[in-house]
C-alpha atoms as a PDB file:
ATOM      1  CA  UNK A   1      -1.618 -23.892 -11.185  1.00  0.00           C
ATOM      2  CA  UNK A   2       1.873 -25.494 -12.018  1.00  0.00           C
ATOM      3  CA  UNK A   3       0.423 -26.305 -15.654  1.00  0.00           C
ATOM      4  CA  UNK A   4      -0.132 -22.682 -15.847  1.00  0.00           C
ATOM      5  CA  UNK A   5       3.383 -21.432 -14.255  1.00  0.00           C
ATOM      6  CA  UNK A   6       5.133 -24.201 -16.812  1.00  0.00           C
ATOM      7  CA  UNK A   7       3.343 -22.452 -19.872  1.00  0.00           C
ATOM      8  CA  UNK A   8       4.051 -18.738 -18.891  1.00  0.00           C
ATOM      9  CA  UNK A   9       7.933 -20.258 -17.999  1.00  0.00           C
ATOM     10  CA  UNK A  10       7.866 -21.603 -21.767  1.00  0.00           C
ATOM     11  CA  UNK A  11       6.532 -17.844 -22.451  1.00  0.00           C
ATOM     12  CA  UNK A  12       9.291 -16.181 -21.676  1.00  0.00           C
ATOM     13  CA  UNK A  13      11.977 -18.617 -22.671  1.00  0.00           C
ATOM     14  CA  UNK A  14      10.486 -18.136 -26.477  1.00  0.00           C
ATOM     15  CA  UNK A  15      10.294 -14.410 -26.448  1.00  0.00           C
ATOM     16  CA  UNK A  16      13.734 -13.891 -27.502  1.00  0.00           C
ATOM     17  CA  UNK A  17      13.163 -16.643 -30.376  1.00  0.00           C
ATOM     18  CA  UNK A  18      10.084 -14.692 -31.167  1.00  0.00           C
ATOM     19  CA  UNK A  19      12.057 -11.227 -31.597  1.00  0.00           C
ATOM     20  CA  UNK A  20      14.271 -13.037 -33.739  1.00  0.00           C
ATOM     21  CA  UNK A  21      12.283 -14.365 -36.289  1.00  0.00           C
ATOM     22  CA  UNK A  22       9.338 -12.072 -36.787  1.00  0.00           C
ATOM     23  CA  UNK A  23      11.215  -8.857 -37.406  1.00  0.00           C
ATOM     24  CA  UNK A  24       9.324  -6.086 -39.960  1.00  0.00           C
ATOM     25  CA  UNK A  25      10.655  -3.204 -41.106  1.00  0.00           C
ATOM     26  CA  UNK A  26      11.669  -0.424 -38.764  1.00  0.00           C
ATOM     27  CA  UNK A  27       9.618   2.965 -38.005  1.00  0.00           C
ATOM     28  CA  UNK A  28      11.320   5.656 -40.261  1.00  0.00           C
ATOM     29  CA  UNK A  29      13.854   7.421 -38.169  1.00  0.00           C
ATOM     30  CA  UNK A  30      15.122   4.479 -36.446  1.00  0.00           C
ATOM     31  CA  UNK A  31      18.919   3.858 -36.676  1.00  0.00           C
ATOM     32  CA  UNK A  32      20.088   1.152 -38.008  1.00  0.00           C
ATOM     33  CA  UNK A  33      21.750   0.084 -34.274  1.00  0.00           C
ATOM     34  CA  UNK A  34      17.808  -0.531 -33.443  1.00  0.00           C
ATOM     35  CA  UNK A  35      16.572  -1.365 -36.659  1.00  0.00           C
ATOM     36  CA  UNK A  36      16.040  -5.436 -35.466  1.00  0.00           C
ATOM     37  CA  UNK A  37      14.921  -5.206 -31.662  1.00  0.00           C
ATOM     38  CA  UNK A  38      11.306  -5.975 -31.102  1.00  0.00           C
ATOM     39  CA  UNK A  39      10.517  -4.949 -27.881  1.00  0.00           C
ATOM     40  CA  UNK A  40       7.437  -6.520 -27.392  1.00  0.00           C
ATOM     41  CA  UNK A  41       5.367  -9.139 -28.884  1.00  0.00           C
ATOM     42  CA  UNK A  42       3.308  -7.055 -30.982  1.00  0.00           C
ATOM     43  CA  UNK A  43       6.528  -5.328 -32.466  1.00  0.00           C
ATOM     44  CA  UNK A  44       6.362  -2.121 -30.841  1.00  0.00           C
ATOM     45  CA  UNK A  45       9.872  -0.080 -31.685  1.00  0.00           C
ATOM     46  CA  UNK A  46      11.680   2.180 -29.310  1.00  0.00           C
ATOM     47  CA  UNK A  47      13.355   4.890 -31.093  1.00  0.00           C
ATOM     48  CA  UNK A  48      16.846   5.822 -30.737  1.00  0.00           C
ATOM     49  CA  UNK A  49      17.358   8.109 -27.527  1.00  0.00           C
ATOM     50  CA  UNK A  50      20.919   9.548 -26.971  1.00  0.00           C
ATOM     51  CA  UNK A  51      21.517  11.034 -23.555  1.00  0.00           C
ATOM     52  CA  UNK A  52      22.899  14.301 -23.184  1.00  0.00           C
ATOM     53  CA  UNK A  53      22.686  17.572 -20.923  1.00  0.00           C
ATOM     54  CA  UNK A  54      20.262  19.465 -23.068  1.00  0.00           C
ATOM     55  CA  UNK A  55      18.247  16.464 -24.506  1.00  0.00           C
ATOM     56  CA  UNK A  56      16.102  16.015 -20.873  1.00  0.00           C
ATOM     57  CA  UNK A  57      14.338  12.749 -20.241  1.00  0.00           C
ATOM     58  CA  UNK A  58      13.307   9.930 -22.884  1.00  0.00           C
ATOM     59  CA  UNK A  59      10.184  11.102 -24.122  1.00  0.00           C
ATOM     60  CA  UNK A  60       9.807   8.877 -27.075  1.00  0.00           C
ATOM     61  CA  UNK A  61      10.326   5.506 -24.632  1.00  0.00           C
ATOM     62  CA  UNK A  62       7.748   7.104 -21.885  1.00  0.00           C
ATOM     63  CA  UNK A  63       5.348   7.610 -24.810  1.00  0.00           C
ATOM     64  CA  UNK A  64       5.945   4.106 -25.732  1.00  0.00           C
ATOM     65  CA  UNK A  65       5.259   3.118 -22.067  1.00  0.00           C
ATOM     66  CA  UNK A  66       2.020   5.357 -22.354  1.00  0.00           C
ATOM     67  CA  UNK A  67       1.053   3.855 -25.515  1.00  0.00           C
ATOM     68  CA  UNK A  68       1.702  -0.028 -24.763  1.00  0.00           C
ATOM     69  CA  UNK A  69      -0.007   1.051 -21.279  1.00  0.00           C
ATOM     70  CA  UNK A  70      -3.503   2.023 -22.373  1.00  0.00           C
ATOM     71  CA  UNK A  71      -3.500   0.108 -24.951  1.00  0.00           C
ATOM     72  CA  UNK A  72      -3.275  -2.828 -22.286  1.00  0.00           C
ATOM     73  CA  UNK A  73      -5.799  -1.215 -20.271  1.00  0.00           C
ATOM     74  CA  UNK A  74      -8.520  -1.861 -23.023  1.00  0.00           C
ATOM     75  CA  UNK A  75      -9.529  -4.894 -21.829  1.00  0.00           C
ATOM     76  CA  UNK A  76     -11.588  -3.156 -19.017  1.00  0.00           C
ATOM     77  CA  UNK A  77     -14.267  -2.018 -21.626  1.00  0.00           C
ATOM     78  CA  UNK A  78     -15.036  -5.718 -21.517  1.00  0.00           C
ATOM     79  CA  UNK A  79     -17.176  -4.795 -18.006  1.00  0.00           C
ATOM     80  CA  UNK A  80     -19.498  -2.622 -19.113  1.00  0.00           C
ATOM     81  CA  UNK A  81     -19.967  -5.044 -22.133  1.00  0.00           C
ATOM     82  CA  UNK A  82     -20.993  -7.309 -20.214  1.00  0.00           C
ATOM     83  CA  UNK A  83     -23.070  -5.471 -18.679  1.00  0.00           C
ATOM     84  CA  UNK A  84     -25.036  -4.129 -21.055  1.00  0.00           C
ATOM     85  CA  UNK A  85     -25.070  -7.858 -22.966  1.00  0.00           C
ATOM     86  CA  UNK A  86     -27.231  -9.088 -19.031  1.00  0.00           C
ATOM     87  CA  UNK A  87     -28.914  -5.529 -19.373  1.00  0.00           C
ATOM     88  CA  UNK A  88     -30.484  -6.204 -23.025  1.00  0.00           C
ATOM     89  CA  UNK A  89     -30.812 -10.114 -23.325  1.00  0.00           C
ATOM     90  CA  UNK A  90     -32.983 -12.219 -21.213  1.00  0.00           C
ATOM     91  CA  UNK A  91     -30.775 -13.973 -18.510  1.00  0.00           C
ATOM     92  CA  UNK A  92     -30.780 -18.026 -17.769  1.00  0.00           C
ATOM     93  CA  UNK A  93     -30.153 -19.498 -14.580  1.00  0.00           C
ATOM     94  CA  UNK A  94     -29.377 -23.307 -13.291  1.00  0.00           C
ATOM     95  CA  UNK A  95     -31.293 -24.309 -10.115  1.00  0.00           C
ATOM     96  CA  UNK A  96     -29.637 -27.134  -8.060  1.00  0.00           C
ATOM     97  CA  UNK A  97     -31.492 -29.678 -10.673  1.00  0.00           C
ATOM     98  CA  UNK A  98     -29.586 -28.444 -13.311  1.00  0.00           C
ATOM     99  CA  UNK A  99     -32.803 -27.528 -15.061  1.00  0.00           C
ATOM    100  CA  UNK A 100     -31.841 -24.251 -16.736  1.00  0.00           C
ATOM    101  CA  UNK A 101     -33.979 -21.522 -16.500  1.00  0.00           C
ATOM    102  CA  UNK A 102     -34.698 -18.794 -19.296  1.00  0.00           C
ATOM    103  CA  UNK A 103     -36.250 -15.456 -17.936  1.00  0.00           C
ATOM    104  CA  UNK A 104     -39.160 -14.365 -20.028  1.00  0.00           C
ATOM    105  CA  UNK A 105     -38.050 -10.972 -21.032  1.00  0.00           C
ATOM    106  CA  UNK A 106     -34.779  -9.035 -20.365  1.00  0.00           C
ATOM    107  CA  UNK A 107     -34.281  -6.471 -17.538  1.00  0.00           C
ATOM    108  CA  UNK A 108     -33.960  -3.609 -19.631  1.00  0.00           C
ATOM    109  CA  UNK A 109     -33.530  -4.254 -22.983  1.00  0.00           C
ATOM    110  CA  UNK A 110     -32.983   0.096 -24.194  1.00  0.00           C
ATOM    111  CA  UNK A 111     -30.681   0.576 -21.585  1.00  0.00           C
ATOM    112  CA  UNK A 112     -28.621  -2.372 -21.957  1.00  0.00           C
ATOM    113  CA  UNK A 113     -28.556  -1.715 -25.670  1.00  0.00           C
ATOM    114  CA  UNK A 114     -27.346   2.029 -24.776  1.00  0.00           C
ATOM    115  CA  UNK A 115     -24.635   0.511 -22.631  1.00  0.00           C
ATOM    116  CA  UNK A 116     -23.400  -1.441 -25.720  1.00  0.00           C
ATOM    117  CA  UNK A 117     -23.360   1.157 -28.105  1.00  0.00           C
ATOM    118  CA  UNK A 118     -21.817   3.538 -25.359  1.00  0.00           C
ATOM    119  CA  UNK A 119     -18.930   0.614 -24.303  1.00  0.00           C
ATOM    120  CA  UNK A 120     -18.167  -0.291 -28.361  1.00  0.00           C
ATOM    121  CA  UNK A 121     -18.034   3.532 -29.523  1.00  0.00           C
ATOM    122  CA  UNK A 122     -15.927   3.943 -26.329  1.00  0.00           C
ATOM    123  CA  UNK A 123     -13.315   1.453 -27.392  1.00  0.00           C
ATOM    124  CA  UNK A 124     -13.141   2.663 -30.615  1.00  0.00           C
ATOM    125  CA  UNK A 125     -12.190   5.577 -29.803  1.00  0.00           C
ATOM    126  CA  UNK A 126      -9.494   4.310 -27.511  1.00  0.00           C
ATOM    127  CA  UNK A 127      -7.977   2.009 -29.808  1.00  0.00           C
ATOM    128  CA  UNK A 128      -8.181   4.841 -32.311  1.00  0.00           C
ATOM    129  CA  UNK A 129      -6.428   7.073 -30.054  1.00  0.00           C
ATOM    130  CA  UNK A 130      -3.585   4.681 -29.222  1.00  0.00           C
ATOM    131  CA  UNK A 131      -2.631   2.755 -32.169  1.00  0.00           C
ATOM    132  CA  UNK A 132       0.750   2.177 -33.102  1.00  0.00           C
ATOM    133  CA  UNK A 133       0.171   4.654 -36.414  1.00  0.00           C
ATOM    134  CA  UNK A 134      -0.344   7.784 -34.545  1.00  0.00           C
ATOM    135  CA  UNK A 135       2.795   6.927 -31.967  1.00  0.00           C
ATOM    136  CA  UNK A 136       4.991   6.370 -34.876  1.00  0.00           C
ATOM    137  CA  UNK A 137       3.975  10.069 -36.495  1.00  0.00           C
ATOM    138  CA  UNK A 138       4.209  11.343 -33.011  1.00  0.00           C
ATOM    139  CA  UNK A 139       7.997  10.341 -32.733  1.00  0.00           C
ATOM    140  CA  UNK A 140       8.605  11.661 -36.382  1.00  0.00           C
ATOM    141  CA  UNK A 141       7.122  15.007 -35.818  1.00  0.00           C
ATOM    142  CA  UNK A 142       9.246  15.143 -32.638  1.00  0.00           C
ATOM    143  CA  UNK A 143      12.756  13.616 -34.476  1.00  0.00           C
ATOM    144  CA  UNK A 144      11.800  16.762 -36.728  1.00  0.00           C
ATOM    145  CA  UNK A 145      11.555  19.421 -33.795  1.00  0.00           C
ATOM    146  CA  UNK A 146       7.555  19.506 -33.042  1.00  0.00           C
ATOM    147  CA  UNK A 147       6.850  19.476 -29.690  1.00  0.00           C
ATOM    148  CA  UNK A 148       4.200  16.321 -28.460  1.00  0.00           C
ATOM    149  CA  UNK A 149       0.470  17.173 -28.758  1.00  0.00           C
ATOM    150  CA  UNK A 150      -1.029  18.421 -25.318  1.00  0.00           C
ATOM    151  CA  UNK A 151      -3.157  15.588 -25.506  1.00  0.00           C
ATOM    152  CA  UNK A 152      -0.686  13.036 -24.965  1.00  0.00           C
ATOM    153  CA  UNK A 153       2.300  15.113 -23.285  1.00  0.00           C
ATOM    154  CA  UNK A 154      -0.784  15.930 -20.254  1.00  0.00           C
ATOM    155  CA  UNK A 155      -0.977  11.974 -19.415  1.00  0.00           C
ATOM    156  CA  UNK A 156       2.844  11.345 -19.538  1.00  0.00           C
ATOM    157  CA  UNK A 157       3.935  10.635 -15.652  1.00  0.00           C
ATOM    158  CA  UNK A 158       7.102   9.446 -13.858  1.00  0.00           C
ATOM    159  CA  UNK A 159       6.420   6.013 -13.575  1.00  0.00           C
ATOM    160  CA  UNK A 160       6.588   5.963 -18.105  1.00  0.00           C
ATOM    161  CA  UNK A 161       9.709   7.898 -17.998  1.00  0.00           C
ATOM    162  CA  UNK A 162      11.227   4.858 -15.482  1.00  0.00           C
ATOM    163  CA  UNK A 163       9.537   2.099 -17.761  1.00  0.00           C
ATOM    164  CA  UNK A 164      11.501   3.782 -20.849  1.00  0.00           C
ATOM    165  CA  UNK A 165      14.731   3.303 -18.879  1.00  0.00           C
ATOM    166  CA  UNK A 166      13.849   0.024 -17.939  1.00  0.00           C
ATOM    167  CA  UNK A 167      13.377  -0.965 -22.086  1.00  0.00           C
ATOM    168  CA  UNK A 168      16.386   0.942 -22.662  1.00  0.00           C
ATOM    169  CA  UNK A 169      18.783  -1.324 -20.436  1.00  0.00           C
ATOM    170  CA  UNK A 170      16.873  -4.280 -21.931  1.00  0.00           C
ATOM    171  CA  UNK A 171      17.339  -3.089 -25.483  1.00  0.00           C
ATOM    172  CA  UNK A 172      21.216  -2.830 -24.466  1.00  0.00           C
ATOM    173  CA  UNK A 173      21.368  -5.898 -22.827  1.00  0.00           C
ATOM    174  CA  UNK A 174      20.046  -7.729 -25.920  1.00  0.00           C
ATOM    175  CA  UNK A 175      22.191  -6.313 -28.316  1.00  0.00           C
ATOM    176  CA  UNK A 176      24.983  -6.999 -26.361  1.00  0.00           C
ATOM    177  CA  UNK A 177      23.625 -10.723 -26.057  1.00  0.00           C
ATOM    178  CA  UNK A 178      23.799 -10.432 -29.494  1.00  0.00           C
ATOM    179  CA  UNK A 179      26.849  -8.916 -30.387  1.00  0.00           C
ATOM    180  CA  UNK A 180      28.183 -12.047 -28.173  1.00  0.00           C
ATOM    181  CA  UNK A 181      26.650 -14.671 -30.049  1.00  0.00           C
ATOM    182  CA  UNK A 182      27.883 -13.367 -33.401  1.00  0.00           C
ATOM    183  CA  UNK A 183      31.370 -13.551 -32.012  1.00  0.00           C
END
């Protein structure tokens, strides 16, 4: 358990390291203030958001939160992978001997095999509708005065709109680390 806490401590100490050096280019539309902050490992930008009375709440960091949220949440269609993996193939088992056991024939080899199909079409289609190509044209469109797609404006809740502000205040806090250092 310590081994473990030691290696996610060593984690986080690198992440800034890791922003540093593997910087691509930004999303069109980013300013050049935010052109170098990786937010997250797997270089996910947050647009420039200016606060003011008529602008209303963050929407392009809560659709960043959405985004970086589902996409997270794929690893659940591992379950039903599984499932349908012990659904089509036959199963082995270890008695106390440690003579492992191979059952003659699987428990339901057409419906496991429908469970596979089902689970990898499923996360295709997530990762499809998630990707970090159709949040980038999502921000553009809005930058140039389109309103979000239903699809995506429907599953936007508070808690994204509070993760936004959180990035923001990191974002700040960085460059201003920074800003510091260059001094």
């Amino acid at each position: 358990m310590r081994f473990v806490l030691c290696l996610l401590a060593a984690w986080l100490l690198c992440l800034p390291l890791a922003a540093q050096t593997n910087v691509p280019t930004p999303p069109l539309g980013a300013s050049p203030a935010d052109a170098g902050a990786v937010l997250v490992f797997n270089n996910w930008y947050l647009p420039r958001y200016q606060a003011s009375a008529s602008s209303g709440a963050d929407t392009t960091g809560a659709l960043l939160s959405l985004f970086r949220k589902r996409r997270y949440a794929g690893f659940l269609y591992t379950i039903p992978f599984i499932v349908g993996v012990s659904l089509a193939l036959p199963l082995s088992t270890t008695d106390s001997r440690g003579q492992q056991h191979v059952a003659s024939e699987a428990i339901s080899p057409p419906l496991g095999i429908a469970v596979l199909a089902g689970t990898l079409v499923g996360f295709v289609v997530h990762a499809n509708r998630f990707n970090k190509d159709h949040l980038l044209a999502i921000n553009r469109a809005y930058a140039a005065g389109q309103p979000i797609p239903a699809r995506y404006r429907r599953l936007l809740r508070d808690r994204h709109f509070a993760e936004a502000a959180l990035l923001r205040e990191g974002l700040a806090q960085q460059m201003a680390r920074e800003q510091l250092s260059a001094n």
